[in-house]
Protein backbone atom coordinates (compact mmCIF):
# COMPACT_ATOMS: atom_id res chain seq x y z
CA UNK A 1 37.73 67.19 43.41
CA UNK A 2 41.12 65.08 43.35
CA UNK A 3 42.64 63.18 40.40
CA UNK A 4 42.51 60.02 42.97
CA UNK A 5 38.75 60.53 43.22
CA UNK A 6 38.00 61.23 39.94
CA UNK A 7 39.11 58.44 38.26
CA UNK A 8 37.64 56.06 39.91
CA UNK A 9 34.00 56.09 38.40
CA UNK A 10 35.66 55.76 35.53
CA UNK A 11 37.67 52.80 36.33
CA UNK A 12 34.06 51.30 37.44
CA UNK A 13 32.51 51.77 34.54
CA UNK A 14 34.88 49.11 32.39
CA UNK A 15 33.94 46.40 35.32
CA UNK A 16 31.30 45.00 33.33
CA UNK A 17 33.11 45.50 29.55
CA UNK A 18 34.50 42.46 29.28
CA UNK A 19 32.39 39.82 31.30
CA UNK A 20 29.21 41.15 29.67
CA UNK A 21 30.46 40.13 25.99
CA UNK A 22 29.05 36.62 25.28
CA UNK A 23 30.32 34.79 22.14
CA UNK A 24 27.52 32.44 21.86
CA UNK A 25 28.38 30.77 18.79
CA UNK A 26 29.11 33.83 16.95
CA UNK A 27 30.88 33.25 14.06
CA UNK A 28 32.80 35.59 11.15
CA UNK A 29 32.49 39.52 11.51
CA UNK A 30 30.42 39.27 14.86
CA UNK A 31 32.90 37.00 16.10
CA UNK A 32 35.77 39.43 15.15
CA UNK A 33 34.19 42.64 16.61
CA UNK A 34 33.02 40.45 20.18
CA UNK A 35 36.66 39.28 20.13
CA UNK A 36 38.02 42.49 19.41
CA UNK A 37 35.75 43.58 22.37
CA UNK A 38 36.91 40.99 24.85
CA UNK A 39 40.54 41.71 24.39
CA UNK A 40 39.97 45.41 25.33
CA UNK A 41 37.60 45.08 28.07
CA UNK A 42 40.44 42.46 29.57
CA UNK A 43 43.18 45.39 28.82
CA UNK A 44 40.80 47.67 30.95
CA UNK A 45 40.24 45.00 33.81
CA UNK A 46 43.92 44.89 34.37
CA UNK A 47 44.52 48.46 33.80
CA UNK A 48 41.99 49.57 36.54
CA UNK A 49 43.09 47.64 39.18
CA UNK A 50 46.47 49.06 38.60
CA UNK A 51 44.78 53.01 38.97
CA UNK A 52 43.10 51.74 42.28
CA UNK A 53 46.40 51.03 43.62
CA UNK A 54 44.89 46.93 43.66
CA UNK A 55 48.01 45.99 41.94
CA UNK A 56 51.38 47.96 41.57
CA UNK A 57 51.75 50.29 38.92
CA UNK A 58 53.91 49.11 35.96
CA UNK A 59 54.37 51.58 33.03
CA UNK A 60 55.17 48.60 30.43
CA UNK A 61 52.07 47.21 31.14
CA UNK A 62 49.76 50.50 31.14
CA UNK A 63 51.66 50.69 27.50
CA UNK A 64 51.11 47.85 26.23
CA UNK A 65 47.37 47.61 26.97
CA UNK A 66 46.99 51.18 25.76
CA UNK A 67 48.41 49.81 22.79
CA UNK A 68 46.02 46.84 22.10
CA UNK A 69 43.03 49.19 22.92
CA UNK A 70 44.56 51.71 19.79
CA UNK A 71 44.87 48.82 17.59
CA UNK A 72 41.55 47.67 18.48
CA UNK A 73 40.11 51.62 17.77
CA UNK A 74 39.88 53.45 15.36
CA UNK A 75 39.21 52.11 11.83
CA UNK A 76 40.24 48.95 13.09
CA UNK A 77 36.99 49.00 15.21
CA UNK A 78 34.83 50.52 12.74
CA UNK A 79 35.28 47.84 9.99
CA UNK A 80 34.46 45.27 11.92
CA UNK A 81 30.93 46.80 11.81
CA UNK A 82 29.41 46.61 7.79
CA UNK A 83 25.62 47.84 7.77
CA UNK A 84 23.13 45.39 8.81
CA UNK A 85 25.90 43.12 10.64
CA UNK A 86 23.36 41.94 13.53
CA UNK A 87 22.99 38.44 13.02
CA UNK A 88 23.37 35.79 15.86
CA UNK A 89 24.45 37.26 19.20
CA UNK A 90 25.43 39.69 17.96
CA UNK A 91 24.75 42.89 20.28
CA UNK A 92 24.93 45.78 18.03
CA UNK A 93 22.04 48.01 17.79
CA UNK A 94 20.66 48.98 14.18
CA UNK A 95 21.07 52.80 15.60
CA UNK A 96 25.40 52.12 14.70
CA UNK A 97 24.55 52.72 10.98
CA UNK A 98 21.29 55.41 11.68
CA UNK A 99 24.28 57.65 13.50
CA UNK A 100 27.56 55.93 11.82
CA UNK A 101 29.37 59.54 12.09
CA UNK A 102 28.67 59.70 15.84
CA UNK A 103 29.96 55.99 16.14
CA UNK A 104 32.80 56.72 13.87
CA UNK A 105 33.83 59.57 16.03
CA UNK A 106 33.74 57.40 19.54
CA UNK A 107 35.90 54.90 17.93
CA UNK A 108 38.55 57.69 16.68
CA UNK A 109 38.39 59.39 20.32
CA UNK A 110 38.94 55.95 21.77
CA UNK A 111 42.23 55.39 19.52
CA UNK A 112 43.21 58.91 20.79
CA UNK A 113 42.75 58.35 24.43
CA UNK A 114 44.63 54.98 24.15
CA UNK A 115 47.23 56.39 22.00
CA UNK A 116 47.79 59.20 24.49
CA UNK A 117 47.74 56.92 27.47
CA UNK A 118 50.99 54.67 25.64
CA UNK A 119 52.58 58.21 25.78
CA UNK A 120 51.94 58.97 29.26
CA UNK A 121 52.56 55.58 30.49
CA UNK A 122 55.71 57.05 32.07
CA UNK A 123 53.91 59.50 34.12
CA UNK A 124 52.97 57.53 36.56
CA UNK A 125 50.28 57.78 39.05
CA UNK A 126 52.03 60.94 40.80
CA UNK A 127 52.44 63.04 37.84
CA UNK A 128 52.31 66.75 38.81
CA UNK A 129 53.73 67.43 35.06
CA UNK A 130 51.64 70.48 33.13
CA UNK A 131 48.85 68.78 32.16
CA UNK A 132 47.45 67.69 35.63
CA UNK A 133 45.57 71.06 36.14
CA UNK A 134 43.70 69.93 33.06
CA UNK A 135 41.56 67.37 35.44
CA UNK A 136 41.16 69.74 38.05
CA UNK A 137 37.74 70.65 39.73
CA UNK A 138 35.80 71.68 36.92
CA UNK A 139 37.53 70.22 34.18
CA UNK A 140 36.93 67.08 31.94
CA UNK A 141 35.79 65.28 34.39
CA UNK A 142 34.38 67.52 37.19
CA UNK A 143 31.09 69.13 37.33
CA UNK A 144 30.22 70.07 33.52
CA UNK A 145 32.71 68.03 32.33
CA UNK A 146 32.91 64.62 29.88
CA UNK A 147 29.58 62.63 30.87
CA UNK A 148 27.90 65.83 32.09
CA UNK A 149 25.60 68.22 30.24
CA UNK A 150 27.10 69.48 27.37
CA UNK A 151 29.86 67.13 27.50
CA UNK A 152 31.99 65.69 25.28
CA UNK A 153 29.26 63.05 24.55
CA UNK A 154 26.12 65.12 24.98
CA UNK A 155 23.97 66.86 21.97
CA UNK A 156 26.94 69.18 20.79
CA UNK A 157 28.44 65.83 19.54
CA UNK A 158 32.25 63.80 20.18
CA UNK A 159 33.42 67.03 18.40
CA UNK A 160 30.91 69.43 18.79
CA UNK A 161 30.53 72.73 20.85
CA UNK A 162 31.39 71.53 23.97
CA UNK A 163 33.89 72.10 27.23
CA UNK A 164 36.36 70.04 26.21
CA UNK A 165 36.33 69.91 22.47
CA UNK A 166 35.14 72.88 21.09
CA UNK A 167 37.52 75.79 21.88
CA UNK A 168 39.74 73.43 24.08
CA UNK A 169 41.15 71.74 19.85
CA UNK A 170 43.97 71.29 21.28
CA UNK A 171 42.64 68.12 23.37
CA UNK A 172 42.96 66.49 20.18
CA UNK A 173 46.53 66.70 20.30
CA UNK A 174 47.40 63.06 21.46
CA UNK A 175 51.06 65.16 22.39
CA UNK A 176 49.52 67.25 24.82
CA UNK A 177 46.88 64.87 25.89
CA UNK A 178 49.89 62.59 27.00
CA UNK A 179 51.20 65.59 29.37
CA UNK A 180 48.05 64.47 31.44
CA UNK A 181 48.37 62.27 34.36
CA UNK A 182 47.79 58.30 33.23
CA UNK A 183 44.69 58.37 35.62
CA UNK A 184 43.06 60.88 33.12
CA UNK A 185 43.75 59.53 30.23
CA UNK A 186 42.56 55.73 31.62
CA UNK A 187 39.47 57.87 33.28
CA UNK A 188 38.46 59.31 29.80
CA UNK A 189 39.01 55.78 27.62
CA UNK A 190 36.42 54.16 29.74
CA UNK A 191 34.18 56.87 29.76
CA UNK A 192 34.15 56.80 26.13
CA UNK A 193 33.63 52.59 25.80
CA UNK A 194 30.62 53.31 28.23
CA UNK A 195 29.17 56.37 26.36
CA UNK A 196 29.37 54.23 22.97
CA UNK A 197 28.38 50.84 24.88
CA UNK A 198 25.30 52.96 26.44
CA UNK A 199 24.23 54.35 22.79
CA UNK A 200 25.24 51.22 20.29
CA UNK A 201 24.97 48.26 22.40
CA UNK A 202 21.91 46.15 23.50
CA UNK A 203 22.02 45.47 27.19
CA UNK A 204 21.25 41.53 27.48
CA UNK A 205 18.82 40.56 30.54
């Protein structure tokens, strides 16, 4: 499967991050966090319609949004979540703090992703640098790979025994994660908002 193809599900999946995040007269820490939200899931908006060749490709901006998404991840994220913070709109499901070491994880691998995407920013959409064959068919996100079984985000865990993160420790290097084309490293961020958005967040009808 090519790069080109690959990365477009992924590019999909943020379509709905941003618009679906309704303040609704949240206020303090829910406010923060759906704020915090917003600002990435705009980041992403632009960001994907630069990977689908909608909009030329501009390495200051692809660093600069993977920049806001880091600052956003992480701890950063994670704070903005204290047990039993679920009032008002707010759409966080009780399950955050039930599985807070699963969530924790997401929000570290989403800093990583980001952080690695600033890096790789001057890739390019044509990089043929050594870590392109690490998308290839088969890898992280072919057949098998990130949002498949035994993925990255299945039962083995963010960091459990699986494909891409249990031998493969040295896709936790954000150094050699930025060797991979920007597409990639784009492709896996928003597969890792959706996987946490799927498991923590309550869908509103």
């Amino acid at each position: 499967m090519k790069l080109s193809i690959m990365f477009i599900s992924g590019a999909l999946v943020i379509s709905s991050i941003g618009g679906a995040i309704a303040h609704g007269g949240a206020t303090g820490i829910v406010k923060e966090r759906m704020d915090a939200m917003g600002a990435m899931g705009k980041v992403m908006k632009t960001l994907a319609s630069m990977m689908r060749g909608e909009t030329d490709y501009d390495a200051e901006t692809v660093r600069q949004g993977a920049n806001a998404i880091a600052a956003h991840s992480g701890e950063a994220l994670t704070k903005l979540f204290p047990e039993g913070s679920i009032q008002g709109p707010s759409e966080a499901k009780p399950d955050i703090w039930v599985n807070w070491q699963e969530f924790s994880d997401m929000s570290d691998q989403l800093k990583l992703f980001a952080t690695a995407m600033s890096t790789a920013a001057e890739n390019g959409l044509d990089h043929k640098g050594p870590g392109a064959n690490m998308m290839g068919q088969g890898g992280m996100m072919g057949q098998g790979g990130m949002m498949g079984q035994g993925s990255m985000m299945g039962s083995g865990g963010m960091m459990g025994a699986s494909p891409m993160m249990g031998e493969a420790s040295h896709m936790e290097d954000p150094a050699i994660l930025a060797q991979m084309p920007v597409q990639g490293l784009f492709n896996m961020t928003a597969q890792t908002c959706s996987a946490c958005h799927t498991k923590f967040r309550i869908e509103k009808k």
